[in-house]
Structure formats: C-alpha cells, structure tokens
C-alpha atoms as a PDB file:
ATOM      1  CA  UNK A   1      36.415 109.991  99.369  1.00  0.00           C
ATOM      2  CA  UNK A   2      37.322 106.397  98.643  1.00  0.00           C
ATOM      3  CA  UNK A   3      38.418 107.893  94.900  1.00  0.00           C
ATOM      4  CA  UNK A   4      40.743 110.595  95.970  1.00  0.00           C
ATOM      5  CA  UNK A   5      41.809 108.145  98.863  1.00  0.00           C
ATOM      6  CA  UNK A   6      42.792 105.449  96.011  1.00  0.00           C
ATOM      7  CA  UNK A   7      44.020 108.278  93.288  1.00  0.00           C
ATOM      8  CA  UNK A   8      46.397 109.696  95.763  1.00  0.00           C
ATOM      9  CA  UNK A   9      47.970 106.528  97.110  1.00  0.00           C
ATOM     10  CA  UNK A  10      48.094 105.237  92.894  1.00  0.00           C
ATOM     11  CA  UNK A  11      49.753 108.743  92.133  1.00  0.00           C
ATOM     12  CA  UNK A  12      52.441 108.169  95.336  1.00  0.00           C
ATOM     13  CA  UNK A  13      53.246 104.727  93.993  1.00  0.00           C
ATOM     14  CA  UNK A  14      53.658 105.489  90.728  1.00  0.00           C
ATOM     15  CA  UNK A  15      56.506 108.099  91.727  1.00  0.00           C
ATOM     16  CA  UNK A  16      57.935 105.919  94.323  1.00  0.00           C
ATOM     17  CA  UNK A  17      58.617 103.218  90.919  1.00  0.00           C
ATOM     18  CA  UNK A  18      59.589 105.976  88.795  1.00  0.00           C
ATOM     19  CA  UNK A  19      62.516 106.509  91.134  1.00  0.00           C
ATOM     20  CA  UNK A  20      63.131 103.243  91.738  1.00  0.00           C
ATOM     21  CA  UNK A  21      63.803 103.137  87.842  1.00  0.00           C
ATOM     22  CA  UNK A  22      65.640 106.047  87.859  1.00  0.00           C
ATOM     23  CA  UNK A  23      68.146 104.492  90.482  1.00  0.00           C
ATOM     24  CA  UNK A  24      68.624 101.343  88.511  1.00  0.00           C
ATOM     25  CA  UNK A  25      72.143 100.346  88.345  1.00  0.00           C
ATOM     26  CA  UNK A  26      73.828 101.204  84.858  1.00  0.00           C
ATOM     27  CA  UNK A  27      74.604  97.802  84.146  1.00  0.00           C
ATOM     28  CA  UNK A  28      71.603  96.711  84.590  1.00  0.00           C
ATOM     29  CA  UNK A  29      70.604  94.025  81.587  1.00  0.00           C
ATOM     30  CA  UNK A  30      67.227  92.648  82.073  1.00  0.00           C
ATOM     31  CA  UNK A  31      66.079  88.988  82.369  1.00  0.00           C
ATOM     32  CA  UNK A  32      64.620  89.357  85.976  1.00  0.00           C
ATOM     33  CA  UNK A  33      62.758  92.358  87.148  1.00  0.00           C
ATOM     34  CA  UNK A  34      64.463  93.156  90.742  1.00  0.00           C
ATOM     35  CA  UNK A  35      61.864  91.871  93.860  1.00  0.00           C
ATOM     36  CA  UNK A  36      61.038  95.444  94.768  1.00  0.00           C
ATOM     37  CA  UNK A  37      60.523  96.875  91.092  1.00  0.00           C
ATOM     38  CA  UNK A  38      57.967  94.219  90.677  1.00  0.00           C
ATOM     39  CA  UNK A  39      56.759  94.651  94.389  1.00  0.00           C
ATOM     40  CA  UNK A  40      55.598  98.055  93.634  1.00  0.00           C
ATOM     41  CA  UNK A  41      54.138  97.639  90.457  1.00  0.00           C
ATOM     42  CA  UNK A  42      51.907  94.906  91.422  1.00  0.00           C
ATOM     43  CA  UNK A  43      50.955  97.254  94.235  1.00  0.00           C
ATOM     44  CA  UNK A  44      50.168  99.975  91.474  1.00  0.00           C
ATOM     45  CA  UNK A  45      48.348  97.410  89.832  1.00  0.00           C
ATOM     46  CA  UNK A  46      46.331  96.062  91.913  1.00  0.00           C
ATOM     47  CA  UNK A  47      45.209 100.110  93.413  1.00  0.00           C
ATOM     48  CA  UNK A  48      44.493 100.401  89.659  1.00  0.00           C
ATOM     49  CA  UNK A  49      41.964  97.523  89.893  1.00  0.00           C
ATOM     50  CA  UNK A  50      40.453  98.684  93.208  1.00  0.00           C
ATOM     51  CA  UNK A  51      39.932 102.526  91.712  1.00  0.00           C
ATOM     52  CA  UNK A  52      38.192 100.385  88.715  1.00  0.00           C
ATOM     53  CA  UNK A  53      36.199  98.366  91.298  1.00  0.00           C
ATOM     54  CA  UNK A  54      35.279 101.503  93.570  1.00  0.00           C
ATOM     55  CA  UNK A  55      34.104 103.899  90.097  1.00  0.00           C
ATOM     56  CA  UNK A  56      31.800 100.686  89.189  1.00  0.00           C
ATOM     57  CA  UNK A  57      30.500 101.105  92.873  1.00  0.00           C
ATOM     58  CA  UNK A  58      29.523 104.535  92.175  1.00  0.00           C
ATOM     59  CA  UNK A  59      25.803 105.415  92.899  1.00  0.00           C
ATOM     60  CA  UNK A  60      23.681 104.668  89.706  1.00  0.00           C
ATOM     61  CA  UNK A  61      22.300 108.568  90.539  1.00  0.00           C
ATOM     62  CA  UNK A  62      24.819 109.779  88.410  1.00  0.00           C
ATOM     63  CA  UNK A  63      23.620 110.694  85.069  1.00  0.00           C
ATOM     64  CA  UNK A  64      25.457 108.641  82.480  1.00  0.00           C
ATOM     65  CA  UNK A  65      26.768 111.854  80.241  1.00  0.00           C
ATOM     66  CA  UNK A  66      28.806 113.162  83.848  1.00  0.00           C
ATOM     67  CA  UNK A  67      29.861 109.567  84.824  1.00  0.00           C
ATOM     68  CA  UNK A  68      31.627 108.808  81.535  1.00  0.00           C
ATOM     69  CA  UNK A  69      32.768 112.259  81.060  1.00  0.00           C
ATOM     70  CA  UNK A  70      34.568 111.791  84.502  1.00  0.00           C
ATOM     71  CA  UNK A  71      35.863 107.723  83.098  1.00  0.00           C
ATOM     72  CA  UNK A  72      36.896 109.323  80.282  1.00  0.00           C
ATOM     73  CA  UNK A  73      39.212 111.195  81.628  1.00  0.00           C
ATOM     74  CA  UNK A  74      40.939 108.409  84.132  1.00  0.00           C
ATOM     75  CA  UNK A  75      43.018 106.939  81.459  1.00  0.00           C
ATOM     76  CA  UNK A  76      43.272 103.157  83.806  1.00  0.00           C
ATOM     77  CA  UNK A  77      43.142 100.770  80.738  1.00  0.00           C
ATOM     78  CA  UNK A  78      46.370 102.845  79.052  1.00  0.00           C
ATOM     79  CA  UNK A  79      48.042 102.931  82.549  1.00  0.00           C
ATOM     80  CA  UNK A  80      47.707  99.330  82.832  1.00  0.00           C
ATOM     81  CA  UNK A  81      48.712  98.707  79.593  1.00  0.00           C
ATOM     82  CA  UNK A  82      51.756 100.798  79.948  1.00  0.00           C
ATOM     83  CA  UNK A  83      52.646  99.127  83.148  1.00  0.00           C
ATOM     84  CA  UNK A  84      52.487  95.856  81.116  1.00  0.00           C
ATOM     85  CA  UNK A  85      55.287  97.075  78.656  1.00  0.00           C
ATOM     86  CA  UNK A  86      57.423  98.392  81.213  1.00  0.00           C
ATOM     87  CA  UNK A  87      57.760  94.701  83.111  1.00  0.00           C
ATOM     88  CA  UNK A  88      58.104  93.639  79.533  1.00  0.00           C
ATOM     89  CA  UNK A  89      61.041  95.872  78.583  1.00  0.00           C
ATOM     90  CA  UNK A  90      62.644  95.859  82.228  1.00  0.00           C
ATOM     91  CA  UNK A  91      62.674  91.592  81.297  1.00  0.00           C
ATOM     92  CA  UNK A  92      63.949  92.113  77.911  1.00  0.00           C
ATOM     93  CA  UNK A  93      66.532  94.256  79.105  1.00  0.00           C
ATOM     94  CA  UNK A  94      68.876  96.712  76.938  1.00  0.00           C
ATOM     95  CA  UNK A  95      68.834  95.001  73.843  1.00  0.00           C
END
C-alpha cells in the first residue's frame, strides 16, 4: 500500500516539474534554478529515497528471484541520476 501510496505521489510530482519546465520563461539563462523548480525536485527526491527506504522494508518472505525481478524494473538509481543532470543543466543554462 505504502508502494503504490509513494509511486503515485513520485509519478504526480514528476508531472507537476515537467510543467513547471515547460512554462519556463524563454529567456530563461541558467545560473540559479528558480525556488519552486528546485522545491519540487527535492520533493521528488526525497519520495525517491523513501520508495528506496520502504522496498528495503519489504518482508524478507519474498523470494529473492520475485523481489529483484520487481527492483529491476523501478529504474530509482537512473531517475535520480537524471534528476541530477537536469539541476545541472537548468544551472548551466542555454549555453
């Protein structure tokens, strides 16, 4: 419950920055990622730990081969990664 809870709340910020990007202002050069750009994706950040924190929870029942098949397939580490390069572009700005 705690999963879906946590996927679904991940998957509303992520839109919620993605239009926040989209409604960037044209001119917009970089240097200082505006408060609420970085506002939500800490927020997506830190669900992305607590998703990470809640599979390790998961009861040890599980047999190994169906718990990694099911990590396998929640890409976190790329999503974090990619939310990395994004602050790191929206500070570099249009070069």
């Amino acid at each position: 419950q705690d999963l879906l809870r946590l996927g679904t709340k991940m998957m509303e910020q992520q839109n919620a920055l993605l239009a926040a990007l989209d409604n960037l202002p044209k001119d917009f050069q970089g240097g200082q990622v505006p408060p609420d750009l970085q506002r939500m994706m800490d927020q997506l950040n830190a669900l992305m730990q607590e998703l990470m924190n809640a599979v390790a929870q998961l009861p040890t029942t599980l047999s190994d081969e169906f718990l990694n098949r099911q990590l396998n397939s929640l890409p976190l580490a790329d999503m974090q990664r990619q939310l990395q390069q994004l602050q790191e572009k929206l500070l570099a700005g249009r070069q």
